[in-house]
C-alpha atoms as a PDB file:
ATOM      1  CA  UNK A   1     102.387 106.886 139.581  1.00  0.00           C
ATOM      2  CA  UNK A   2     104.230 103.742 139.364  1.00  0.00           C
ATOM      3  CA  UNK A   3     104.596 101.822 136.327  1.00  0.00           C
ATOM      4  CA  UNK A   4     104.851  97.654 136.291  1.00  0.00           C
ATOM      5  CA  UNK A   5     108.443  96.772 135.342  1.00  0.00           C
ATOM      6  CA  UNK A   6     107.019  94.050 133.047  1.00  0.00           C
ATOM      7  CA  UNK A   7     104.644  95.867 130.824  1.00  0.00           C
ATOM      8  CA  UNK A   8     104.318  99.429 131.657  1.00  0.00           C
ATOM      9  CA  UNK A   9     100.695  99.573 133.462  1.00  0.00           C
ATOM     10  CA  UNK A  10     100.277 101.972 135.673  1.00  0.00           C
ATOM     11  CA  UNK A  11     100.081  99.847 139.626  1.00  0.00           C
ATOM     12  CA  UNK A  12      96.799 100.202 141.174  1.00  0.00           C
ATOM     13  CA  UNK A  13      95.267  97.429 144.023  1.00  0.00           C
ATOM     14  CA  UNK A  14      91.541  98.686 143.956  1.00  0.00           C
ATOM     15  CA  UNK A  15      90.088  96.929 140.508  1.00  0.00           C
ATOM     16  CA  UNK A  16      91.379  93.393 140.494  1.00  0.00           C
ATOM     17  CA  UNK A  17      90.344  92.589 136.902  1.00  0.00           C
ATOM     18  CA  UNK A  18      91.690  96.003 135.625  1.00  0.00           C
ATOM     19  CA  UNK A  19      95.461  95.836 133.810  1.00  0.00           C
ATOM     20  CA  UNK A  20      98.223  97.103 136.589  1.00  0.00           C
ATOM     21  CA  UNK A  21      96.690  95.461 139.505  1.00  0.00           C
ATOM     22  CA  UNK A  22      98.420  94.072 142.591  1.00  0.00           C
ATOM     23  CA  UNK A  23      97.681  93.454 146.271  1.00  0.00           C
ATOM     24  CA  UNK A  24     100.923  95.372 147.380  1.00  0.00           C
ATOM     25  CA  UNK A  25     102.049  98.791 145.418  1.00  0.00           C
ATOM     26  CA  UNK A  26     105.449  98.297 146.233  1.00  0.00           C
ATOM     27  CA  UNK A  27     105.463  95.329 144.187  1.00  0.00           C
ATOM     28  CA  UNK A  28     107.502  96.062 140.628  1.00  0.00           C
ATOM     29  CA  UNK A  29     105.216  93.514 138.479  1.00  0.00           C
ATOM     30  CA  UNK A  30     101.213  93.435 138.281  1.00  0.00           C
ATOM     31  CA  UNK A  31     100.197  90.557 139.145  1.00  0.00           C
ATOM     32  CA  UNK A  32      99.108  89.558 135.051  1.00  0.00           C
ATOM     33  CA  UNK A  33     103.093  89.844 134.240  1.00  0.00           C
ATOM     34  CA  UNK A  34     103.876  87.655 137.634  1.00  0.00           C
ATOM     35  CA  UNK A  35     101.181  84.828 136.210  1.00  0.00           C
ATOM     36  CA  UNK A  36     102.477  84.956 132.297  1.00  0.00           C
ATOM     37  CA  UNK A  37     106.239  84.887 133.554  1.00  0.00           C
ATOM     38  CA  UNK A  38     105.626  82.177 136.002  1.00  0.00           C
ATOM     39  CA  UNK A  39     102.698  80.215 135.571  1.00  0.00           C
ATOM     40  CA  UNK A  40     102.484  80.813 131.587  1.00  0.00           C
ATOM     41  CA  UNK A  41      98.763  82.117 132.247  1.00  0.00           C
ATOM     42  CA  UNK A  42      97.504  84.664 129.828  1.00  0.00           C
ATOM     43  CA  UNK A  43      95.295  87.489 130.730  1.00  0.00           C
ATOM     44  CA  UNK A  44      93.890  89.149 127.250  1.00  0.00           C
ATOM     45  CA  UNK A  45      93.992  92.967 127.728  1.00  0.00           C
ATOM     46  CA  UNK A  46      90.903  94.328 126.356  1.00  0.00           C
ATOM     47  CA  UNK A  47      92.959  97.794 124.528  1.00  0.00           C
ATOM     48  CA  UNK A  48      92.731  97.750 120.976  1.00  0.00           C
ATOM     49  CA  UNK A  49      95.286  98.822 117.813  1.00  0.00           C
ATOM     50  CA  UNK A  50      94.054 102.223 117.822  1.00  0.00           C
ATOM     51  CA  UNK A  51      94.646 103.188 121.081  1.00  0.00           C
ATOM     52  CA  UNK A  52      98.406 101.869 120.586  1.00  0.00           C
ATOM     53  CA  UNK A  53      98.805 103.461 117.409  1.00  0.00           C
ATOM     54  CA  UNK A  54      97.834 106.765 119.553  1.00  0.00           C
ATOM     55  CA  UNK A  55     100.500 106.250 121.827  1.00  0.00           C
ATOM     56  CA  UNK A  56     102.753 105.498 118.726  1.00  0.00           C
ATOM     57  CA  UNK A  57     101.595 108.544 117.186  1.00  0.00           C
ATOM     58  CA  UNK A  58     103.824 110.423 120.341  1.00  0.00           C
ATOM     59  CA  UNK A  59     106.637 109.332 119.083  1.00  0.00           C
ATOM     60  CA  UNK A  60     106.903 112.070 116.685  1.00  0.00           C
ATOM     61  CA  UNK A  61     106.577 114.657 118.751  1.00  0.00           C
ATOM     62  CA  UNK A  62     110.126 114.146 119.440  1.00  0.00           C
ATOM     63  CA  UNK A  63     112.994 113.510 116.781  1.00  0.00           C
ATOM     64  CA  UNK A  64     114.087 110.380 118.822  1.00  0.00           C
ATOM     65  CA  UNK A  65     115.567 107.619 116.749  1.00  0.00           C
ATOM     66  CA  UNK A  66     113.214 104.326 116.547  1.00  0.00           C
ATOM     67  CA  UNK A  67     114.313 101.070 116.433  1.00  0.00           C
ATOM     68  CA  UNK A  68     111.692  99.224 113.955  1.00  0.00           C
ATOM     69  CA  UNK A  69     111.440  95.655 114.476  1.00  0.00           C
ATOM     70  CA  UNK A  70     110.467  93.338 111.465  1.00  0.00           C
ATOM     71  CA  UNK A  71     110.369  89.288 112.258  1.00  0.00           C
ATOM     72  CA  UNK A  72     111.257  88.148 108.926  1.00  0.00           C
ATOM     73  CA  UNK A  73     107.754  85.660 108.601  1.00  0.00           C
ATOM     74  CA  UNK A  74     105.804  88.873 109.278  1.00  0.00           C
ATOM     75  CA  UNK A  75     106.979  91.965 106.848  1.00  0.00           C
ATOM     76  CA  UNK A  76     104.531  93.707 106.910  1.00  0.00           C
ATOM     77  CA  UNK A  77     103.670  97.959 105.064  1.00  0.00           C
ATOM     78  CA  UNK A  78     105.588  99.689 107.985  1.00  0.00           C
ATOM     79  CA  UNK A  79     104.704 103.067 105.844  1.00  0.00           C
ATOM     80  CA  UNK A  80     101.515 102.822 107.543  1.00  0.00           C
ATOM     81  CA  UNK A  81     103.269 103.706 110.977  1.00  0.00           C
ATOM     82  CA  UNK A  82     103.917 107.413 109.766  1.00  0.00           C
ATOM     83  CA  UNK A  83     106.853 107.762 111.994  1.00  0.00           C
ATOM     84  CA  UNK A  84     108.813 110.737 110.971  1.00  0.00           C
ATOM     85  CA  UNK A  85     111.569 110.349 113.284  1.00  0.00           C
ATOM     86  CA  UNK A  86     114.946 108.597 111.729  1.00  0.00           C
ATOM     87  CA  UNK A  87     114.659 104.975 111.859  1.00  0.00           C
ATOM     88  CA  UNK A  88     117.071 101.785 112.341  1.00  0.00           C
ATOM     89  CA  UNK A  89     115.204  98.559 110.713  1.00  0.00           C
ATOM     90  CA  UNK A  90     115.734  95.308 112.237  1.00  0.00           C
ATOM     91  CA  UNK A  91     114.971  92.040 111.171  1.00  0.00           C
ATOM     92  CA  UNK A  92     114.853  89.704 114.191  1.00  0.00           C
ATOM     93  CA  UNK A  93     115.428  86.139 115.001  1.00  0.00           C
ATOM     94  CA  UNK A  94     118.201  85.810 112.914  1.00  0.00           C
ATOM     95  CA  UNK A  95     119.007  82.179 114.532  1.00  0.00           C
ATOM     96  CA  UNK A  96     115.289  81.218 112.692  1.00  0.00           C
ATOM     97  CA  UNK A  97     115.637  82.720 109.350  1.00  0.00           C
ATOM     98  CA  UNK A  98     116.764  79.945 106.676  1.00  0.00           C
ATOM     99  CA  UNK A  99     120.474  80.163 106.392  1.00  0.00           C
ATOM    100  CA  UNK A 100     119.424  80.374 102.476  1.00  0.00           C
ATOM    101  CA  UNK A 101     118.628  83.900 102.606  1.00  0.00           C
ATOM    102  CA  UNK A 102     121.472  86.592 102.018  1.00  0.00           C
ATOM    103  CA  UNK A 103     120.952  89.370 104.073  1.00  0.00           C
ATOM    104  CA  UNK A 104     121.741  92.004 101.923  1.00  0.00           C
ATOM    105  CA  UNK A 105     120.372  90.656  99.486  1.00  0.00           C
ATOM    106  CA  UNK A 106     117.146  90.809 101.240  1.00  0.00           C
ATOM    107  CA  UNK A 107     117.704  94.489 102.734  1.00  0.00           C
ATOM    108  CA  UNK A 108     117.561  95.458  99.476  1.00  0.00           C
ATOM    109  CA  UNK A 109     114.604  94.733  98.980  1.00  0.00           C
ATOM    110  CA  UNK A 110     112.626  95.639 101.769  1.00  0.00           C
ATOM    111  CA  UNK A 111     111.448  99.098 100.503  1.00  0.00           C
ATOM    112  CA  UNK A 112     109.869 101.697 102.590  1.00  0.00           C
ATOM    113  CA  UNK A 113     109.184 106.165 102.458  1.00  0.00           C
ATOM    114  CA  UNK A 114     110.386 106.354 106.137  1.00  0.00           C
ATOM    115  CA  UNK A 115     113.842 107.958 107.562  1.00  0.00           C
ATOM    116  CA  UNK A 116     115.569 104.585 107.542  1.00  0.00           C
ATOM    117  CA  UNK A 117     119.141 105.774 108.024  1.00  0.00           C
ATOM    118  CA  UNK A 118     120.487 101.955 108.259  1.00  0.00           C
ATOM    119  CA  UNK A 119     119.303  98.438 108.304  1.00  0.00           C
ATOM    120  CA  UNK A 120     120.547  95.112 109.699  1.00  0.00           C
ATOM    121  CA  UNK A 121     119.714  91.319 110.801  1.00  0.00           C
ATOM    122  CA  UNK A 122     119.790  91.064 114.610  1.00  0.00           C
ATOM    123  CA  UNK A 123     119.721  87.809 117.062  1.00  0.00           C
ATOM    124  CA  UNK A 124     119.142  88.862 120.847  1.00  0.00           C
ATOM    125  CA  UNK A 125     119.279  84.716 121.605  1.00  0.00           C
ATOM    126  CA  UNK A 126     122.559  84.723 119.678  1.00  0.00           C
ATOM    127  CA  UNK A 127     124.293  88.047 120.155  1.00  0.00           C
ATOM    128  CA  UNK A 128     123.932  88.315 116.956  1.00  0.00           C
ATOM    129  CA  UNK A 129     125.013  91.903 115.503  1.00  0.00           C
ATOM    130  CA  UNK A 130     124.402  93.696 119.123  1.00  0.00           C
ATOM    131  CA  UNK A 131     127.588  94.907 119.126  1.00  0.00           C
ATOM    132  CA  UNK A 132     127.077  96.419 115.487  1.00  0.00           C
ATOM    133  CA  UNK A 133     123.392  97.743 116.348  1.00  0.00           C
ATOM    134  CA  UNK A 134     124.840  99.108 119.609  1.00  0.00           C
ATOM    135  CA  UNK A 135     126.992 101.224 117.632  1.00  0.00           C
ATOM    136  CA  UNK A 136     124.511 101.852 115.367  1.00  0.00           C
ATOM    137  CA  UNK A 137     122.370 103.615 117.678  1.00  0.00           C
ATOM    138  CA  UNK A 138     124.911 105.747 119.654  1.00  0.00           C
ATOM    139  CA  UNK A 139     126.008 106.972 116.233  1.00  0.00           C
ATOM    140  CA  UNK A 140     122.128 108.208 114.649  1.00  0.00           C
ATOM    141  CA  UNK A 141     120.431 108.847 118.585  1.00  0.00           C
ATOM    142  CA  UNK A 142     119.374 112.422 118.372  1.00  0.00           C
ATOM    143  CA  UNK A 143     118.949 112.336 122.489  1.00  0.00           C
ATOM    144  CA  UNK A 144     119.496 109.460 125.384  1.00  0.00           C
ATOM    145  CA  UNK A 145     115.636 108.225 124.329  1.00  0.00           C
ATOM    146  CA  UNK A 146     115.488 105.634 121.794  1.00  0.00           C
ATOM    147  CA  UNK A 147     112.073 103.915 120.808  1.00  0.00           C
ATOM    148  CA  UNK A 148     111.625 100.203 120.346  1.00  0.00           C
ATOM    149  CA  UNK A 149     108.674  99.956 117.946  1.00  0.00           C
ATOM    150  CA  UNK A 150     106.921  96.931 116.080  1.00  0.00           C
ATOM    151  CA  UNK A 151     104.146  94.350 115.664  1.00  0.00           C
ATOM    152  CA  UNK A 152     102.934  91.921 118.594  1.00  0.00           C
ATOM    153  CA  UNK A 153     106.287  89.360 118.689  1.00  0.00           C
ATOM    154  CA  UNK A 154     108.239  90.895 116.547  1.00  0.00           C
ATOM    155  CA  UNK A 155     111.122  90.969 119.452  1.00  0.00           C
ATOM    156  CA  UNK A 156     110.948  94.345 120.556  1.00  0.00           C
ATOM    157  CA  UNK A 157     111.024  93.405 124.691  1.00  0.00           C
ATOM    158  CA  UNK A 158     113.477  90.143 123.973  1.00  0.00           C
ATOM    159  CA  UNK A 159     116.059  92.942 122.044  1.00  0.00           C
ATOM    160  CA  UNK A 160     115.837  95.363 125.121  1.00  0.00           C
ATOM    161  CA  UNK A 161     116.525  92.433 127.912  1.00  0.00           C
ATOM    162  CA  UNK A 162     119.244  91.586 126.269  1.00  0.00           C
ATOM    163  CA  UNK A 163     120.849  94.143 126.008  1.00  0.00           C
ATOM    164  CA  UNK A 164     120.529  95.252 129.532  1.00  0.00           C
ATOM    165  CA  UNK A 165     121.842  91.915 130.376  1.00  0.00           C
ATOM    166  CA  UNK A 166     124.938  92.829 127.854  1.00  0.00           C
ATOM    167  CA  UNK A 167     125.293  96.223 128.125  1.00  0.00           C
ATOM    168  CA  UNK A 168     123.746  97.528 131.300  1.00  0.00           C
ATOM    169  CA  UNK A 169     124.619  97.219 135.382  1.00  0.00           C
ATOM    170  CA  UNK A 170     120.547  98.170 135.638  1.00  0.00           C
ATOM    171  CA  UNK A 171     117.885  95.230 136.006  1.00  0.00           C
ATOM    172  CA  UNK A 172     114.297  95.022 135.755  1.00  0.00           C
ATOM    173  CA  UNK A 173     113.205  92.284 132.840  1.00  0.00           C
ATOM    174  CA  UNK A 174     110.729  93.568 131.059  1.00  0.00           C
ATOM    175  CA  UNK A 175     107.668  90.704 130.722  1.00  0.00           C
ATOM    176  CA  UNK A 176     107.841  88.385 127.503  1.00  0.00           C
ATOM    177  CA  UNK A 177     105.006  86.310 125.991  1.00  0.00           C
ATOM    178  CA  UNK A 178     104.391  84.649 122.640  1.00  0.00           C
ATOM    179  CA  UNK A 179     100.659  86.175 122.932  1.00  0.00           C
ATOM    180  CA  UNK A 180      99.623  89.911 121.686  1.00  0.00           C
ATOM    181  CA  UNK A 181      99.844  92.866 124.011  1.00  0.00           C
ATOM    182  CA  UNK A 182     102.057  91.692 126.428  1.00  0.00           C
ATOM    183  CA  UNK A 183     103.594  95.283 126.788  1.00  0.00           C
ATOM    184  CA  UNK A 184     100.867  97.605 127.388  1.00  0.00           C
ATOM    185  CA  UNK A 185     102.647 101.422 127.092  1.00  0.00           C
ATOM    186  CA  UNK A 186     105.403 102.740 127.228  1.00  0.00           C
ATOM    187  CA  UNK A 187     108.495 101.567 129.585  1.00  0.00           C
ATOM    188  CA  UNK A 188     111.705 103.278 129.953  1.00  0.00           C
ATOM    189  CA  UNK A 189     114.676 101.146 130.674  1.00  0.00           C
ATOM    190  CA  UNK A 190     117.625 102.599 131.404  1.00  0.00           C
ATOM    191  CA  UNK A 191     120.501 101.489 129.878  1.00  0.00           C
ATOM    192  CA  UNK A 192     123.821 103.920 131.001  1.00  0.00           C
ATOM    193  CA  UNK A 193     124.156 107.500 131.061  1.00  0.00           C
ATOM    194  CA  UNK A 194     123.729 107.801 127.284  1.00  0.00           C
ATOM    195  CA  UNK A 195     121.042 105.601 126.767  1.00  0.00           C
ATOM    196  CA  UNK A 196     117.551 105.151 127.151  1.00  0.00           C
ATOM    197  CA  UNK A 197     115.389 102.560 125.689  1.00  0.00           C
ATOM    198  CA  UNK A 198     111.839 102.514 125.347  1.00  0.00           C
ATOM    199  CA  UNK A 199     109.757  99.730 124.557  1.00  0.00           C
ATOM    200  CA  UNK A 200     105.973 100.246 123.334  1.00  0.00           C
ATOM    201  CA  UNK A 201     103.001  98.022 123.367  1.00  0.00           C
ATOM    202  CA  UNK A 202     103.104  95.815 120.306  1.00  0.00           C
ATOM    203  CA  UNK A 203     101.023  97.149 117.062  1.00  0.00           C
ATOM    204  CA  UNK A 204      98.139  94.457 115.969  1.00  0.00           C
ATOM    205  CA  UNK A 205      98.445  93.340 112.552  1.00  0.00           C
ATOM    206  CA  UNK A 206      94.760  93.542 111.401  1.00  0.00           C
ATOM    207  CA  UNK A 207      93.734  89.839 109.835  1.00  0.00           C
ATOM    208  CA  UNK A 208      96.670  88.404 111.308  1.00  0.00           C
ATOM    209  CA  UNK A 209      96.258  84.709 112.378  1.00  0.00           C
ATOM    210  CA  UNK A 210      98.056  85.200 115.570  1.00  0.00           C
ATOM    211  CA  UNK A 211      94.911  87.526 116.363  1.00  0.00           C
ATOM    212  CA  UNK A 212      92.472  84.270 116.279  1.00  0.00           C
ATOM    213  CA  UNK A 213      94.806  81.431 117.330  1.00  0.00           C
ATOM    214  CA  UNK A 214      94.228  79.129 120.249  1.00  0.00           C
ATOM    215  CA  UNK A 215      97.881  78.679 123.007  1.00  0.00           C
ATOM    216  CA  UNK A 216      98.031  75.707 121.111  1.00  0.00           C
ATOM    217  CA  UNK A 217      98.067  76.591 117.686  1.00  0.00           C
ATOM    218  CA  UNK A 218     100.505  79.644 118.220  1.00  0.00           C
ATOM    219  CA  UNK A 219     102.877  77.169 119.659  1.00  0.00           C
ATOM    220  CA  UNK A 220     102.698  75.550 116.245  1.00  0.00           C
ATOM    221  CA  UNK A 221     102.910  78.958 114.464  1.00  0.00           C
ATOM    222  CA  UNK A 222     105.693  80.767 115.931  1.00  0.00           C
ATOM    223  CA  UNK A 223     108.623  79.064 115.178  1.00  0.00           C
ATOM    224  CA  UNK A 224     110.719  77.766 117.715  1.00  0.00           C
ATOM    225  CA  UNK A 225     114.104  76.816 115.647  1.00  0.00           C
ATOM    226  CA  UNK A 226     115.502  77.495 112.354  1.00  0.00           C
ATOM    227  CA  UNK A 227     112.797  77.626 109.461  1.00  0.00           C
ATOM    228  CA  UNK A 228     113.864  75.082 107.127  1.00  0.00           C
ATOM    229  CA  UNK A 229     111.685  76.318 103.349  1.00  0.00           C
ATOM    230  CA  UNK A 230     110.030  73.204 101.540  1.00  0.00           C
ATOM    231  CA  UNK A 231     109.831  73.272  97.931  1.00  0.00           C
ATOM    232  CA  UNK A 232     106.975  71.655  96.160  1.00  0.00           C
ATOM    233  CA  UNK A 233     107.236  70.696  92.190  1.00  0.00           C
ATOM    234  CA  UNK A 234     103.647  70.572  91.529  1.00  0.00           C
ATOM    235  CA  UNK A 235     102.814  68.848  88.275  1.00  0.00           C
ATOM    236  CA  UNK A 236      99.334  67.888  88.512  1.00  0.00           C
ATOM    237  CA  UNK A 237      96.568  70.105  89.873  1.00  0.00           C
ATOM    238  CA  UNK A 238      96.219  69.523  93.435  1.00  0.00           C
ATOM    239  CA  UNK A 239      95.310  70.575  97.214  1.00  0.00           C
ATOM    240  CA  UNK A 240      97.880  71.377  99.739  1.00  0.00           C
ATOM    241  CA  UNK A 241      96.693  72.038 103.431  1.00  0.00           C
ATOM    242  CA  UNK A 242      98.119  73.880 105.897  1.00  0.00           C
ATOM    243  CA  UNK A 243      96.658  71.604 108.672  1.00  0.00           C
ATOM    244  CA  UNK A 244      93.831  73.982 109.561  1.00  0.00           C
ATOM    245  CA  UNK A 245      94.768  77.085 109.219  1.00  0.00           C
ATOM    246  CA  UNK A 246      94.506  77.643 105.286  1.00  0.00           C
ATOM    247  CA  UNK A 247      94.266  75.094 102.034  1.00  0.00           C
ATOM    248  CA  UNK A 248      95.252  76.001  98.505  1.00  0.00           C
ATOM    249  CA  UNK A 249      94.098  74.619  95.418  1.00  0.00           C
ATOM    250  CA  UNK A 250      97.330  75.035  92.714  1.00  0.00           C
ATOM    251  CA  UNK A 251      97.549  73.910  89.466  1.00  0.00           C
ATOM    252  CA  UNK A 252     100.118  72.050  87.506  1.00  0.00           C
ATOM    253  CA  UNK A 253     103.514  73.234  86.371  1.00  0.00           C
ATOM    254  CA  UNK A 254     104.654  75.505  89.071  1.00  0.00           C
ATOM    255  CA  UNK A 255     107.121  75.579  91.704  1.00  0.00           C
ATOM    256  CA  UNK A 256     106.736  76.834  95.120  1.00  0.00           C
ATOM    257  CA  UNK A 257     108.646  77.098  98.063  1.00  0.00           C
ATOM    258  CA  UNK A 258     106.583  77.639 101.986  1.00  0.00           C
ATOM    259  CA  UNK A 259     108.499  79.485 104.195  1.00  0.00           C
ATOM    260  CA  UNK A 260     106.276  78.940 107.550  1.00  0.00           C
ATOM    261  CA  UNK A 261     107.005  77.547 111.171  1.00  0.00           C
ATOM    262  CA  UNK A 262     108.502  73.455 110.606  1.00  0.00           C
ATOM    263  CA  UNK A 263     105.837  73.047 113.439  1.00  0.00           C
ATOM    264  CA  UNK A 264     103.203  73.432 110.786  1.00  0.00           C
ATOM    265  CA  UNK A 265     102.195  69.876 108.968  1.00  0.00           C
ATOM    266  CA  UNK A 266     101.337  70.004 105.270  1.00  0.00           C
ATOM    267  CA  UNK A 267      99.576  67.749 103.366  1.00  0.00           C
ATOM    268  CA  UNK A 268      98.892  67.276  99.660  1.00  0.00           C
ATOM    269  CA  UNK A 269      96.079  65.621  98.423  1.00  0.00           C
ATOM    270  CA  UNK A 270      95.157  65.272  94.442  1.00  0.00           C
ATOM    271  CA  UNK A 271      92.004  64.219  94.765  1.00  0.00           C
ATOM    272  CA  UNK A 272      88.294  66.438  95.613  1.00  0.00           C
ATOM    273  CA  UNK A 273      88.249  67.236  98.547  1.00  0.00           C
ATOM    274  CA  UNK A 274      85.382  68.753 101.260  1.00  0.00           C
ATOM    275  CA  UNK A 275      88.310  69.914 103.635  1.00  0.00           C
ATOM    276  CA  UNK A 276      88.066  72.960 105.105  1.00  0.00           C
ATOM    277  CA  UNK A 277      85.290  74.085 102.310  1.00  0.00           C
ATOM    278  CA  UNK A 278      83.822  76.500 104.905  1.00  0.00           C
ATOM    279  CA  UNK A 279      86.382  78.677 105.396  1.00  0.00           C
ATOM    280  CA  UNK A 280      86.379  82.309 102.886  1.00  0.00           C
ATOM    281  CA  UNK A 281      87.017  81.747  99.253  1.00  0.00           C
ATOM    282  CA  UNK A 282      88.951  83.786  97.150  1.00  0.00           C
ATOM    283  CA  UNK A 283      90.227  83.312  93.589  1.00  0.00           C
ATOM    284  CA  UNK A 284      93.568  84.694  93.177  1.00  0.00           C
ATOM    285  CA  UNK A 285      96.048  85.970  90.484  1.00  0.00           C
ATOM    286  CA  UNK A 286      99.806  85.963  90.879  1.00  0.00           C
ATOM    287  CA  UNK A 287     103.064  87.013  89.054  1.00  0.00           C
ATOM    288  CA  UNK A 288     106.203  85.564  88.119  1.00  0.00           C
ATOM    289  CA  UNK A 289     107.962  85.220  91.282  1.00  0.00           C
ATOM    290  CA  UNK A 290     105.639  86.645  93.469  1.00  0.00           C
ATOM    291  CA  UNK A 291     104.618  85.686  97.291  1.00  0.00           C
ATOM    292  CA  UNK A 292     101.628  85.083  98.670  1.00  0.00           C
ATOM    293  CA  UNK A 293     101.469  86.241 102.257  1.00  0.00           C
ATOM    294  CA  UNK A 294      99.506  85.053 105.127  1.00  0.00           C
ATOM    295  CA  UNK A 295      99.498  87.609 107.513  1.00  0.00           C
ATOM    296  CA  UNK A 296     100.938  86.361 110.835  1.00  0.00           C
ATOM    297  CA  UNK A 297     101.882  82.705 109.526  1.00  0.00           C
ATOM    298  CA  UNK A 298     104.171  82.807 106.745  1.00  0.00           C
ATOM    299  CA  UNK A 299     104.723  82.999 103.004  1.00  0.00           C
ATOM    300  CA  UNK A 300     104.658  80.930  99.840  1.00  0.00           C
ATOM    301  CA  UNK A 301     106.645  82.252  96.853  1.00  0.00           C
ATOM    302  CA  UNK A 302     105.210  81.418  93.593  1.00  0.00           C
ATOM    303  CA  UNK A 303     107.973  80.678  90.839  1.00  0.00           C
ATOM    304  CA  UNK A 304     105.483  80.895  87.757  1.00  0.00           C
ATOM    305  CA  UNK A 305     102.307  82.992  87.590  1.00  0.00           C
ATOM    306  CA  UNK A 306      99.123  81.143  87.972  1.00  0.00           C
ATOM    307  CA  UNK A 307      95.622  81.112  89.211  1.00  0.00           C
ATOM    308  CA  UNK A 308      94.919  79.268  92.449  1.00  0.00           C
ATOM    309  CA  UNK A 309      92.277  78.959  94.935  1.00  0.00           C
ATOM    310  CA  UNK A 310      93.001  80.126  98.725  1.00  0.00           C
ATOM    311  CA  UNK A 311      90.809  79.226 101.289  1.00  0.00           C
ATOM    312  CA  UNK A 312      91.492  81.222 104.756  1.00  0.00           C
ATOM    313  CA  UNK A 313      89.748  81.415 107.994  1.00  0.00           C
ATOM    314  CA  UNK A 314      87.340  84.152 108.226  1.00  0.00           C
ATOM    315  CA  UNK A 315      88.909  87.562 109.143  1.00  0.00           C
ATOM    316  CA  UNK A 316      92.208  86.094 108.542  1.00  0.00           C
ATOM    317  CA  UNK A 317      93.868  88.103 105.597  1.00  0.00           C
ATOM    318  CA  UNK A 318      96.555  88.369 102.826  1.00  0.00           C
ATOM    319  CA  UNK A 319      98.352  89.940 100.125  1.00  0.00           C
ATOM    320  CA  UNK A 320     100.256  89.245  97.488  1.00  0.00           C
ATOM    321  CA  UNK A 321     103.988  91.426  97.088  1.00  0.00           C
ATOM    322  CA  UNK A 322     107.292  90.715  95.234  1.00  0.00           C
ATOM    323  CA  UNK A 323     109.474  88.141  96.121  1.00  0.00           C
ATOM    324  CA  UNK A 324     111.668  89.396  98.784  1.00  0.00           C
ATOM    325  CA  UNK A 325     113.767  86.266  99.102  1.00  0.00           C
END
């Protein structure tokens, strides 16, 4: 059996509308990675989170270190992996992470029960900390096989063509989208003698809006250049909309501060309004610098406690966690 180089399907030319097809098997990309690479056109695979969390679950049948990959708009309870192996955490896209935010600072706070032997901010676009992580993994790697493990656009394939491009003689991209399950299971790439990396198909974050989004509206969510936070003094009640992917209904006397792709327009309006009224209601408590967390947009950290309205899409979720920046 021959694997796509792109995503890790299995090649087959019999079932045209089946993942892994092509017209010639000695082809190295199915003809879905040729069409996202080079035409930008998406073909949904129809595999859901469990059966990737079963492939996951492999993983610890070996002791093989895992590189976890966190994109810092999108922290999300990594405890719910259950990866016993030991564990390097990375937050990505380091060249789109508010130059605000102190890394250790932040490290420190991201708290988790798995074998995290060491932690660190990573850029594959700027080179930023390979070197470091590259010495990072020859020094915990129980074996040549390390994993490559995260949610849908969290950077996982982006990290591992870059650093065969740094670090390796070997070729073979593997296939890169903004959309979910690009990657569909596991695909060795080898690196030198020592190393091995494997990618794995990108966990779903259930409720995430990425999950529902149109091409056009993840262009506006994912962020394309360095997030730059907005801070909003709000002093009379009021409704601030997220164009339409959420509103919120705040009241006076607070601060708060969006960190979300600059992509996104927000408006404020301090009037009643019947915008977006349809969407799921929910009435929600927060703490003393606390966020609120949209899952697969962004977050809005709450200076002051307060009650607030949120209205969200439907199936679209949240929660609410301490600040972490």
């Amino acid at each position: 059996m021959t694997k796509c180089f792109g995503c890790g399907a299995i090649l087959q030319s019999e079932k045209p509308l089946e993942e892994g097809y092509v017209k010639d098997l000695n082809k190295k990309y199915c003809e879905r990675c040729f069409k996202i690479t080079h035409y930008n056109e998406y073909i949904f695979s129809n595999k859901g989170n469990d059966e990737y969390l079963e492939k996951i679950a492999k993983i610890n049948d070996s002791n093989d270190l895992v590189l976890l990959t966190l994109d810092f708009l999108n922290v999300f309870d990594f405890n719910s992996l259950k990866i016993n192996n030991p564990i390097i955490l990375l937050i990505t896209k380091k060249d789109l992470i508010p130059r605000t935010v102190n890394e250790n600072r932040f490290l420190s706070k991201i708290k988790g029960k798995l074998n995290i032997k060491d932690s660190l901010f990573i850029s594959s676009k700027n080179n930023y900390n390979l070197d470091l992580l590259m010495s990072k993994i020859m020094k915990y790697k129980v074996s040549n096989n390390v994993y490559v493990v995260g949610l849908t656009n969290s950077g996982k394939s982006t990290l591992i063509n870059k650093i065969l491009k740094n670090y390796s003689k070997n070729e073979g991209d593997i296939t890169t989208s903004n959309l979910p399950s690009t990657t569909l299971d596991f695909l060795e790439k080898n690196i030198n003698d020592e190393l091995t990396l494997i990618d794995t198909p990108g966990l779903l974050d259930d409720g995430s809006v990425m999950l529902k989004a149109t091409d056009d509206e993840l262009k506006k969510i994912i962020p394309k250049k360095e997030i730059n936070p907005i801070i909003y003094q709000i002093k009379t009640d009021q409704s601030i909309f997220f164009e339409d992917f959420l509103r919120l209904d705040v009241c006076k006397f607070n601060n708060i501060i969006v960190y979300i792709s600059n992509e996104i327009k927000i408006s404020r309006v301090y009037k009643d309004s019947d915008k977006l009224i349809d969407f799921e209601l929910y009435d929600i408590s927060i703490g003393d610098n606390q966020d609120l967390v949209i899952k697969g947009l962004g977050f809005i950290k709450f200076k002051k406690g307060c009650n607030f309205k949120l209205y969200l899409k439907k199936g679209v979720k949240y929660f609410i966690r301490d600040s972490i920046v």
